[in-house]
PDB file of N, CA and C in Angstrom:
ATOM      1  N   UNK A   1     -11.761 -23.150   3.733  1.00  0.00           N
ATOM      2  CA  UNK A   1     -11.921 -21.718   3.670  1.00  0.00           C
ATOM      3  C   UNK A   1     -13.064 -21.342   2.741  1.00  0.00           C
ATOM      4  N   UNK A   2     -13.312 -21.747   1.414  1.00  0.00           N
ATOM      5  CA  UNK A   2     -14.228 -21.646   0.580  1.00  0.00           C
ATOM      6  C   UNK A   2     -15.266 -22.569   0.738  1.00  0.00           C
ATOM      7  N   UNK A   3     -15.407 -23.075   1.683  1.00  0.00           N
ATOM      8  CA  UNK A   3     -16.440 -24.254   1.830  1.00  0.00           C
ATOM      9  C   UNK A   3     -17.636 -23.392   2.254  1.00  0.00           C
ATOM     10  N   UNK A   4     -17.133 -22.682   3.527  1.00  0.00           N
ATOM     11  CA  UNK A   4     -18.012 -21.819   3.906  1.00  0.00           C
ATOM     12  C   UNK A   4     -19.054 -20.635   3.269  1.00  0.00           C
ATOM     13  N   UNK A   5     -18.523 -20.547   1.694  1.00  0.00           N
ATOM     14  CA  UNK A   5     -19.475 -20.113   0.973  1.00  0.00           C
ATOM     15  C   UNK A   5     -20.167 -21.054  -0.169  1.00  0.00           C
ATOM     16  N   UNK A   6     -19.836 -22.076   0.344  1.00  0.00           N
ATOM     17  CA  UNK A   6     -20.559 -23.288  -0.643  1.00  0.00           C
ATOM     18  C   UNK A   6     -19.575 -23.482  -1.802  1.00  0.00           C
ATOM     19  N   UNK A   7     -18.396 -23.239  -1.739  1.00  0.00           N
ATOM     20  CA  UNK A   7     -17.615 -22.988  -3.206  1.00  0.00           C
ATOM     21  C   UNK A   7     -16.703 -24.763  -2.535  1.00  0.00           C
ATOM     22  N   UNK A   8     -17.063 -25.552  -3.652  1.00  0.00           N
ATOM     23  CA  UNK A   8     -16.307 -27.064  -3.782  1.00  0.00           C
ATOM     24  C   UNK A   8     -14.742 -26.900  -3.883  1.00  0.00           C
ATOM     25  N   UNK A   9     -13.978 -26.705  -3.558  1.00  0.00           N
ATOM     26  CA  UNK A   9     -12.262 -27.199  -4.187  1.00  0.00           C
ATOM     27  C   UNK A   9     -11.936 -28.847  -3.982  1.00  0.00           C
ATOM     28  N   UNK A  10     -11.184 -29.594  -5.245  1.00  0.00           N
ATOM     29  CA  UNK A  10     -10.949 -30.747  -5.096  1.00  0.00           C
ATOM     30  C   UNK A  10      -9.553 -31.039  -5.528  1.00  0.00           C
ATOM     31  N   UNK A  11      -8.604 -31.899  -4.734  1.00  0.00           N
ATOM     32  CA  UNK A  11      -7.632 -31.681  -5.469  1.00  0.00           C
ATOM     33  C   UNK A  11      -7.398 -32.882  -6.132  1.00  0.00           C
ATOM     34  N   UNK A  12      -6.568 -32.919  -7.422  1.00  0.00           N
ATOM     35  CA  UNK A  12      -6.227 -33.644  -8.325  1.00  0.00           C
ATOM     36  C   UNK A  12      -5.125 -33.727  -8.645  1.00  0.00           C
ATOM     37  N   UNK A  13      -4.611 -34.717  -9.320  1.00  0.00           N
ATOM     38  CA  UNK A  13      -3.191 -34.829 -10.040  1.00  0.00           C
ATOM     39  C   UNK A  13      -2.579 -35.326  -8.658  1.00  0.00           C
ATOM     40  N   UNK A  14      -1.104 -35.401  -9.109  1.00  0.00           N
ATOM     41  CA  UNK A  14      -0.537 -36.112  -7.865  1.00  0.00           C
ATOM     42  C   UNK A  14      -0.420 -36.089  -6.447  1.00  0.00           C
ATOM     43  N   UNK A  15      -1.268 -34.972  -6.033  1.00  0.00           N
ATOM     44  CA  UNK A  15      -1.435 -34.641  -4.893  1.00  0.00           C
ATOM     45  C   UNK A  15      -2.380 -35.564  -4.062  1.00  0.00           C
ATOM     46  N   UNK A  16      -3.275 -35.561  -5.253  1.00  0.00           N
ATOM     47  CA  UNK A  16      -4.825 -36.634  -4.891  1.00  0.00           C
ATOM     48  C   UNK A  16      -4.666 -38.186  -5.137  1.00  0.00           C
ATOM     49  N   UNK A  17      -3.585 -38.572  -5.837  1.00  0.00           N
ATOM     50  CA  UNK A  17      -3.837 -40.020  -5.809  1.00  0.00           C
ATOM     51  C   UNK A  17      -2.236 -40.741  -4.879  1.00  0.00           C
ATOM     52  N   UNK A  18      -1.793 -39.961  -4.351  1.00  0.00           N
ATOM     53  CA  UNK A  18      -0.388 -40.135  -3.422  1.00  0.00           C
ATOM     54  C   UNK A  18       0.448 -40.429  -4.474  1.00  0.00           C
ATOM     55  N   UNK A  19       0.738 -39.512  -5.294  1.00  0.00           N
ATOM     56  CA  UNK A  19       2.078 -39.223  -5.949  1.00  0.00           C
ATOM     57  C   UNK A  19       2.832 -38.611  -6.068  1.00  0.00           C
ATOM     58  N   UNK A  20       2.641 -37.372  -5.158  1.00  0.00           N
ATOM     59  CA  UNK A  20       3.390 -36.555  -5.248  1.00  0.00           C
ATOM     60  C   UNK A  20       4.645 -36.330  -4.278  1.00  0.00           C
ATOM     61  N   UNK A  21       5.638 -35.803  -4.990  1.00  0.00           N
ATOM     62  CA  UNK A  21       6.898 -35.571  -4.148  1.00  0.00           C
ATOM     63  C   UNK A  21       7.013 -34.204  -3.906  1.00  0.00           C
ATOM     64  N   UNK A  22       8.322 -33.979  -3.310  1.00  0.00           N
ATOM     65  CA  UNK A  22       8.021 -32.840  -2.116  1.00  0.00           C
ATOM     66  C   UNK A  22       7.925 -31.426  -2.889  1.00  0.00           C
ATOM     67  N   UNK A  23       8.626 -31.690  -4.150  1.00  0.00           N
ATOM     68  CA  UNK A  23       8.150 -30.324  -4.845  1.00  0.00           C
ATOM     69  C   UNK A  23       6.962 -30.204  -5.792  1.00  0.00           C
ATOM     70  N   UNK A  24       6.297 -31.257  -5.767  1.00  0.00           N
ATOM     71  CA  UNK A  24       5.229 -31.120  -6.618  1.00  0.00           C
ATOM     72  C   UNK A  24       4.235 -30.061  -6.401  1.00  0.00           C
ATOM     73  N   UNK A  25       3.686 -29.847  -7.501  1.00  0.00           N
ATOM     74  CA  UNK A  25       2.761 -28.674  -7.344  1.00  0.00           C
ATOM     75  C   UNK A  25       0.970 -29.444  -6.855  1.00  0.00           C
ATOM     76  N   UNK A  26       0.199 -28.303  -6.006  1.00  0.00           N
ATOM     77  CA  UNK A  26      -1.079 -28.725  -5.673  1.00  0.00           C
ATOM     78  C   UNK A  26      -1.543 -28.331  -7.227  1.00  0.00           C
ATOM     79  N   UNK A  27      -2.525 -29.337  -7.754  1.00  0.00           N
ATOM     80  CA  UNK A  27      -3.674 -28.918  -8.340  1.00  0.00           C
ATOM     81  C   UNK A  27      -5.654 -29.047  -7.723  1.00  0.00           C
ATOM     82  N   UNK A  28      -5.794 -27.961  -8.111  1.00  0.00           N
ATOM     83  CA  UNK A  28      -6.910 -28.104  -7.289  1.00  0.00           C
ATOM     84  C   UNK A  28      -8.283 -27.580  -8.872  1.00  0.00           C
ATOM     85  N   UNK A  29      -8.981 -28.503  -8.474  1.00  0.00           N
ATOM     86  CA  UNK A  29     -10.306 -28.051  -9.193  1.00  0.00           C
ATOM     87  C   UNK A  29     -11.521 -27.086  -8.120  1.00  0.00           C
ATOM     88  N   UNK A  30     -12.269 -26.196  -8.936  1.00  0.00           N
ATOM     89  CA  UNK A  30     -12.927 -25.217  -8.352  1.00  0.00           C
ATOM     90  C   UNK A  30     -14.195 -25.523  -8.724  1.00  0.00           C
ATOM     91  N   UNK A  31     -15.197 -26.092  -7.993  1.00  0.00           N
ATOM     92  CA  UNK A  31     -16.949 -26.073  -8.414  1.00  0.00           C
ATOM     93  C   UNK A  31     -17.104 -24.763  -8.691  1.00  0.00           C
ATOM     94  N   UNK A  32     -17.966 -24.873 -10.060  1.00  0.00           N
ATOM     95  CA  UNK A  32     -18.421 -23.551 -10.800  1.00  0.00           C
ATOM     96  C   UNK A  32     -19.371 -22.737  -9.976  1.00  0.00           C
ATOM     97  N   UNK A  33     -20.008 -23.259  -8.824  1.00  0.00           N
ATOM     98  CA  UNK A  33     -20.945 -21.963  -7.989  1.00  0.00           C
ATOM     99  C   UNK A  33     -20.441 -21.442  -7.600  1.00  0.00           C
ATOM    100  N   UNK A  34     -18.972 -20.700  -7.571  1.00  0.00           N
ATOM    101  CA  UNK A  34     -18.454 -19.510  -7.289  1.00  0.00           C
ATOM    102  C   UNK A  34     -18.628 -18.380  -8.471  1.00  0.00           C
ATOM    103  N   UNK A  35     -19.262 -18.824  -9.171  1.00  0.00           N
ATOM    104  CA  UNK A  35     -20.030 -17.718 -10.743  1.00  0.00           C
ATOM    105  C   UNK A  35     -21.189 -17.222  -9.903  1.00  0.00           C
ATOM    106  N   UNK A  36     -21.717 -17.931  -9.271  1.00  0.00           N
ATOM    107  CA  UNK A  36     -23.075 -17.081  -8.674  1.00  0.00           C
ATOM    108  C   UNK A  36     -22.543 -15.984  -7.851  1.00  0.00           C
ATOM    109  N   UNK A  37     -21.252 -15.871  -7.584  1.00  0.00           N
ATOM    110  CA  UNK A  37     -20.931 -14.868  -6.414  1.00  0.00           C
ATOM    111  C   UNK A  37     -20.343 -13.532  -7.452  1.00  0.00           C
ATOM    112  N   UNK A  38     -19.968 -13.390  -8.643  1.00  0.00           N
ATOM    113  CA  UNK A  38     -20.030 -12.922  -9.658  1.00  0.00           C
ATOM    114  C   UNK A  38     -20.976 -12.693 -10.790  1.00  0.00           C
ATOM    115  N   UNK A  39     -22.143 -13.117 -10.166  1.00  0.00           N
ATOM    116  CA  UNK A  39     -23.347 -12.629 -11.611  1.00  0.00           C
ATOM    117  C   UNK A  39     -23.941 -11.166 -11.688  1.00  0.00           C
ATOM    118  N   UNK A  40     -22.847 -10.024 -11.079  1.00  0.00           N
ATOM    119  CA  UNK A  40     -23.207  -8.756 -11.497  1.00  0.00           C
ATOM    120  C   UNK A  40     -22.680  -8.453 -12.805  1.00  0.00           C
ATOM    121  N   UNK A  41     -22.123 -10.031 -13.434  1.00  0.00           N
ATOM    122  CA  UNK A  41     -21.445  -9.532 -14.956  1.00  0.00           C
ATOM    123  C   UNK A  41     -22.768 -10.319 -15.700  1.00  0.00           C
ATOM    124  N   UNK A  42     -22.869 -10.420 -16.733  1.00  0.00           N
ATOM    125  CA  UNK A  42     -23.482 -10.909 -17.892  1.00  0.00           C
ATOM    126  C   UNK A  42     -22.834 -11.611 -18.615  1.00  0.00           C
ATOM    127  N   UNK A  43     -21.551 -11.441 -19.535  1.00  0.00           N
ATOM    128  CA  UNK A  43     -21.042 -12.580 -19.825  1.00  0.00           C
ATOM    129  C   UNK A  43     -19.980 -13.229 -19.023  1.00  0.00           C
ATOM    130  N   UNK A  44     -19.995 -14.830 -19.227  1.00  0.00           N
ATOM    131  CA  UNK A  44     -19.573 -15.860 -18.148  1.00  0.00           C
ATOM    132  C   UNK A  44     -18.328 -15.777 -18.517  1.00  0.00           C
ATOM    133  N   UNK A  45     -17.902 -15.515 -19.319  1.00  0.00           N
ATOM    134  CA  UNK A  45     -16.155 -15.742 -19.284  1.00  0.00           C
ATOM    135  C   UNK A  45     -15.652 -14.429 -18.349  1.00  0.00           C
ATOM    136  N   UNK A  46     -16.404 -13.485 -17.975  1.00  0.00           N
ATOM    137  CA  UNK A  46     -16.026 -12.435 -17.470  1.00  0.00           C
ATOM    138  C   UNK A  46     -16.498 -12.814 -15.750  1.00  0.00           C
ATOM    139  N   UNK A  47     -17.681 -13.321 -15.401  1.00  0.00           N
ATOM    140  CA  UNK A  47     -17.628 -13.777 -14.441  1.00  0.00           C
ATOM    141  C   UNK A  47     -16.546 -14.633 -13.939  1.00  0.00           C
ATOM    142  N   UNK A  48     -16.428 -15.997 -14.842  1.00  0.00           N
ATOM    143  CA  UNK A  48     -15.176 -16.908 -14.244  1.00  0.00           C
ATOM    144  C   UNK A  48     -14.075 -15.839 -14.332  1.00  0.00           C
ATOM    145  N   UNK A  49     -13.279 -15.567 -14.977  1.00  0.00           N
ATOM    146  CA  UNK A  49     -12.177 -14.600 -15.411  1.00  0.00           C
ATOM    147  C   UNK A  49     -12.237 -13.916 -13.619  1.00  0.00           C
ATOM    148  N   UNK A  50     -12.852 -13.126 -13.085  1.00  0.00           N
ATOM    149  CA  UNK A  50     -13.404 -12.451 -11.579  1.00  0.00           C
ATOM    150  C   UNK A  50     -13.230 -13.402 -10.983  1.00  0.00           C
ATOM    151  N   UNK A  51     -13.825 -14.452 -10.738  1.00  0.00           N
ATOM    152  CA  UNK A  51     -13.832 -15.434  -9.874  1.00  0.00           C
ATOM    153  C   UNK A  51     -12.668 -16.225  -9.096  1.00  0.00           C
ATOM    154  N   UNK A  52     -12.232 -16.388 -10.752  1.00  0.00           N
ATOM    155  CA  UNK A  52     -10.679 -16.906 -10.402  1.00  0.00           C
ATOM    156  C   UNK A  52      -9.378 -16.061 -10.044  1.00  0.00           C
ATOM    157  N   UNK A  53      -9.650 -14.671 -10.723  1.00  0.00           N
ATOM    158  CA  UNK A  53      -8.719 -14.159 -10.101  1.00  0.00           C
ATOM    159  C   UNK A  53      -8.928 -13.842  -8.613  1.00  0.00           C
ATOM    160  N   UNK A  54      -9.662 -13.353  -8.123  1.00  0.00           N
ATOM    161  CA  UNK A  54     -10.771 -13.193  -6.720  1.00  0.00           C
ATOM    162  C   UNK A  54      -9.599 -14.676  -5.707  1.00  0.00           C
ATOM    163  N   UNK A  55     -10.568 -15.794  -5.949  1.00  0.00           N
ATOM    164  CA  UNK A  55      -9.548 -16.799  -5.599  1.00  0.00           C
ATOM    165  C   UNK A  55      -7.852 -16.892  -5.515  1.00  0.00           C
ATOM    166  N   UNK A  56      -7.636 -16.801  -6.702  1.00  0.00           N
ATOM    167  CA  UNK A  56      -6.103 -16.484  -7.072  1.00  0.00           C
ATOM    168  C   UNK A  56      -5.302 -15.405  -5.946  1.00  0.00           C
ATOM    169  N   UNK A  57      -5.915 -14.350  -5.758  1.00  0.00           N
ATOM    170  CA  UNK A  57      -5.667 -13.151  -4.531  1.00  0.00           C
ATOM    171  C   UNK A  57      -5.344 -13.990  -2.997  1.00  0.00           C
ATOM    172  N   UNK A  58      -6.565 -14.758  -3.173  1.00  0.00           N
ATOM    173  CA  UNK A  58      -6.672 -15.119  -1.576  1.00  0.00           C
ATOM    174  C   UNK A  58      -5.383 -16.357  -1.141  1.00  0.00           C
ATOM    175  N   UNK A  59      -5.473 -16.954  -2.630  1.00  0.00           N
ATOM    176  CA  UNK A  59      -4.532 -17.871  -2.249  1.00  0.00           C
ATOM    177  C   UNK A  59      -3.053 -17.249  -2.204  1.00  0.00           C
ATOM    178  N   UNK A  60      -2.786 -16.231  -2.772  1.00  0.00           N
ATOM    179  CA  UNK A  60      -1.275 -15.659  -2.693  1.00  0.00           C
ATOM    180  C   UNK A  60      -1.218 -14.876  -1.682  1.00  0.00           C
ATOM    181  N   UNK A  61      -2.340 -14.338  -0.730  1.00  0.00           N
ATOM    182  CA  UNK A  61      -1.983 -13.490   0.178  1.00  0.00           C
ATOM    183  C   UNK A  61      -1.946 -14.785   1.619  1.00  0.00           C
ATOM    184  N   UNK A  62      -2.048 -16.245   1.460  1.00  0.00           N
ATOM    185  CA  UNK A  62      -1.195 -16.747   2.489  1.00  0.00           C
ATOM    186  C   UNK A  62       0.042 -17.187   2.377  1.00  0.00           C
ATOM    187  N   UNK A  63       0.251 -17.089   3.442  1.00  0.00           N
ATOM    188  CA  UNK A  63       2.260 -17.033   3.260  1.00  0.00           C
ATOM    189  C   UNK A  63       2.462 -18.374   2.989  1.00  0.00           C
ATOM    190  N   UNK A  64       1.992 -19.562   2.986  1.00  0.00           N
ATOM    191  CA  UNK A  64       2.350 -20.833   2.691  1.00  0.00           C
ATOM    192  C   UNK A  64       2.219 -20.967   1.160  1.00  0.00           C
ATOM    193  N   UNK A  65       1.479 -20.327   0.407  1.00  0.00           N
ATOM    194  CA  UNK A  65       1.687 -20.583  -0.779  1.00  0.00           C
ATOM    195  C   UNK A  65       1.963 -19.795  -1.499  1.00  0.00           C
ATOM    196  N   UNK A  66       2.961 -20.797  -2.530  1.00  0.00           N
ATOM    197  CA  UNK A  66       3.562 -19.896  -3.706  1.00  0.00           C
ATOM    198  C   UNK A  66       3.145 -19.803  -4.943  1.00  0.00           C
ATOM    199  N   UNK A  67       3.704 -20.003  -5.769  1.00  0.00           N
ATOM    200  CA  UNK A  67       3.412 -19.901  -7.600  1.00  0.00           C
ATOM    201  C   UNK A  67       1.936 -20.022  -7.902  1.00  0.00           C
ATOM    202  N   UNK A  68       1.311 -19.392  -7.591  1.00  0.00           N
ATOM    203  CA  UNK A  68      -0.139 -19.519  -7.825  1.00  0.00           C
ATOM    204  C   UNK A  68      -0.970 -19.399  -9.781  1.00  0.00           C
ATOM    205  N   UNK A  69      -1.253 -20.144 -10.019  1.00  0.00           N
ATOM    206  CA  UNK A  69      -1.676 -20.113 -11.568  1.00  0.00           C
ATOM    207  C   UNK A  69      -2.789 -20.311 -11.913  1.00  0.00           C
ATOM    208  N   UNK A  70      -3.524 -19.298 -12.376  1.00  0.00           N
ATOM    209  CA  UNK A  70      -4.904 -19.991 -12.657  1.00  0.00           C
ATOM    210  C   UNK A  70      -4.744 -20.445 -14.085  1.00  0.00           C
ATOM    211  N   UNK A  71      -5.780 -21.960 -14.409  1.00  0.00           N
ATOM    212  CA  UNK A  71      -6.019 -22.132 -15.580  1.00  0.00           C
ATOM    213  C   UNK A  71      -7.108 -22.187 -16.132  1.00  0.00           C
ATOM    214  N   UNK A  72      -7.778 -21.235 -16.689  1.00  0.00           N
ATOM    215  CA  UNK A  72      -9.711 -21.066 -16.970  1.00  0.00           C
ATOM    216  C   UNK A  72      -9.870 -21.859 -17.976  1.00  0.00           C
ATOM    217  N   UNK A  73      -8.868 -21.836 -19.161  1.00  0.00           N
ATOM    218  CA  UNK A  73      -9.105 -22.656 -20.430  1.00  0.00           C
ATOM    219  C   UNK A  73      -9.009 -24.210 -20.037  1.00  0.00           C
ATOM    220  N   UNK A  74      -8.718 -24.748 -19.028  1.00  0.00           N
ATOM    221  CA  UNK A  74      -8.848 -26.119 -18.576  1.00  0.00           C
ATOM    222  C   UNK A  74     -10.628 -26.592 -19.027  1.00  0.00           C
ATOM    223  N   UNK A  75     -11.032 -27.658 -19.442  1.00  0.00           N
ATOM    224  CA  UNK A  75     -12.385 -28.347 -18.895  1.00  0.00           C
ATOM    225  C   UNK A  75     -13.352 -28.547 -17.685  1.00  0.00           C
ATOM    226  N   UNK A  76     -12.487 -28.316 -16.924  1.00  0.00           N
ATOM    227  CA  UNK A  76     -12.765 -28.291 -15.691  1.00  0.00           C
ATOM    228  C   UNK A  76     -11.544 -27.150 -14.809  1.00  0.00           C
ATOM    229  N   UNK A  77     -11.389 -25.888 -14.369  1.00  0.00           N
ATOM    230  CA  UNK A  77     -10.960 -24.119 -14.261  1.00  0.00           C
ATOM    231  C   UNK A  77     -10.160 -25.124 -13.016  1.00  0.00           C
ATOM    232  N   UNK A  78      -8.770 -25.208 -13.101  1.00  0.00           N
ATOM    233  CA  UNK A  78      -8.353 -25.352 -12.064  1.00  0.00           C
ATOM    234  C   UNK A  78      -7.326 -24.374 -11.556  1.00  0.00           C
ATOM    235  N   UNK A  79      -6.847 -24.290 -10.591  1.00  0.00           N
ATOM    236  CA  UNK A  79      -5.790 -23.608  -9.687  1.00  0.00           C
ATOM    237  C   UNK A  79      -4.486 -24.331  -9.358  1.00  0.00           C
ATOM    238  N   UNK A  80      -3.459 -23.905 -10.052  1.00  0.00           N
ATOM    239  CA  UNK A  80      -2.242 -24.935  -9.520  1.00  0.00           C
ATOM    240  C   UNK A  80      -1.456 -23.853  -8.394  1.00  0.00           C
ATOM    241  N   UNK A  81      -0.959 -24.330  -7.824  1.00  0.00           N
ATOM    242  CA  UNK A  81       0.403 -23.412  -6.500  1.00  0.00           C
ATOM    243  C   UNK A  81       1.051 -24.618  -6.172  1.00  0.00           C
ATOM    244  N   UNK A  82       2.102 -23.858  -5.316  1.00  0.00           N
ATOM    245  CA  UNK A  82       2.784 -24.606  -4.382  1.00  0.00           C
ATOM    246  C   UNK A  82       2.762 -24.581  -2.991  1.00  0.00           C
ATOM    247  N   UNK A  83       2.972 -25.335  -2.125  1.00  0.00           N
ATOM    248  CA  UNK A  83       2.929 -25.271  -0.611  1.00  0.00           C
ATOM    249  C   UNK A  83       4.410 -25.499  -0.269  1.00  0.00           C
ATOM    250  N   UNK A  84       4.338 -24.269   0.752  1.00  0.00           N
ATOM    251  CA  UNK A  84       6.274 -23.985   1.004  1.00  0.00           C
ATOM    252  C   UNK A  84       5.753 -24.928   2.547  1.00  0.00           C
ATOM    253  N   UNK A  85       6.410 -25.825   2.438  1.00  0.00           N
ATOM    254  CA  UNK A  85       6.291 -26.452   3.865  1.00  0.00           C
ATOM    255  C   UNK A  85       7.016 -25.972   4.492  1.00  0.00           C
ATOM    256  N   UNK A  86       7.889 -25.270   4.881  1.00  0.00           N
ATOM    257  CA  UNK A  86       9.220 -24.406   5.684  1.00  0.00           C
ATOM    258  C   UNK A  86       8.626 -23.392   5.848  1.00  0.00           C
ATOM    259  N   UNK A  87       7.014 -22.721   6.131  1.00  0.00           N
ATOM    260  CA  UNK A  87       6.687 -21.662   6.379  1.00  0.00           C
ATOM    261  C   UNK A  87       5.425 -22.461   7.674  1.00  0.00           C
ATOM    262  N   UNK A  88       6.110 -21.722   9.139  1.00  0.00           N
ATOM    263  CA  UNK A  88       5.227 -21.968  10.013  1.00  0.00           C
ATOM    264  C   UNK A  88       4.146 -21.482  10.180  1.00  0.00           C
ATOM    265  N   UNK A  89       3.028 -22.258   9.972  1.00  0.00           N
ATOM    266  CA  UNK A  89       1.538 -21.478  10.058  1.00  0.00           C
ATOM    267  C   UNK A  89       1.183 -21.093  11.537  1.00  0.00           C
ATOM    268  N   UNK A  90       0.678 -19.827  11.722  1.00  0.00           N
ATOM    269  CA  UNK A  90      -0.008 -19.668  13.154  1.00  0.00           C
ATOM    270  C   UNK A  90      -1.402 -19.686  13.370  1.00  0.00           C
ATOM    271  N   UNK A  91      -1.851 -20.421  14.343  1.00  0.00           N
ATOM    272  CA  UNK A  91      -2.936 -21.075  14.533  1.00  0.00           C
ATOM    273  C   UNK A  91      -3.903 -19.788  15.492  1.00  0.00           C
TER     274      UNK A  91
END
């Protein structure tokens, strides 16, 4: 979905190295060129801060995912949720 504007997501933690069980949460890392889509701000914590919430929106308005969390103070700004597998996606 975000590829299409050049924006990287990668996921990590147990999702990414096959550890995870059925309630585990996705973590996902976000490439920082989604700041360029926010540089009508000047300072960057206010850009990311936009960015991620921006993201954060999109991911809670699909019905498959839940608990959506952003974490900016991470080293690398990631996004944790959950995926309700009991919610049929329509294609």
């Amino acid at each position: 979905m975000f590829r299409l504007y050049g924006i990287e997501c990668k996921l990590f933690g147990s999702c990414a190295n096959g550890i995870a069980i059925k309630n585990s949460d996705v973590d996902i890392a976000i490439n920082q060129k989604i700041l360029s889509y926010f540089n009508m701000y000047e300072d960057r914590q206010i850009q990311m801060s936009s960015a991620f919430e921006f993201m954060g929106e999109i991911f809670e308005s699909l019905p498959w995912i839940s608990n959506v969390k952003i974490i900016k103070t991470a080293s690398t700004p990631i996004i944790k949720l959950t995926v309700n597998t009991e919610v049929k996606v329509e294609e």
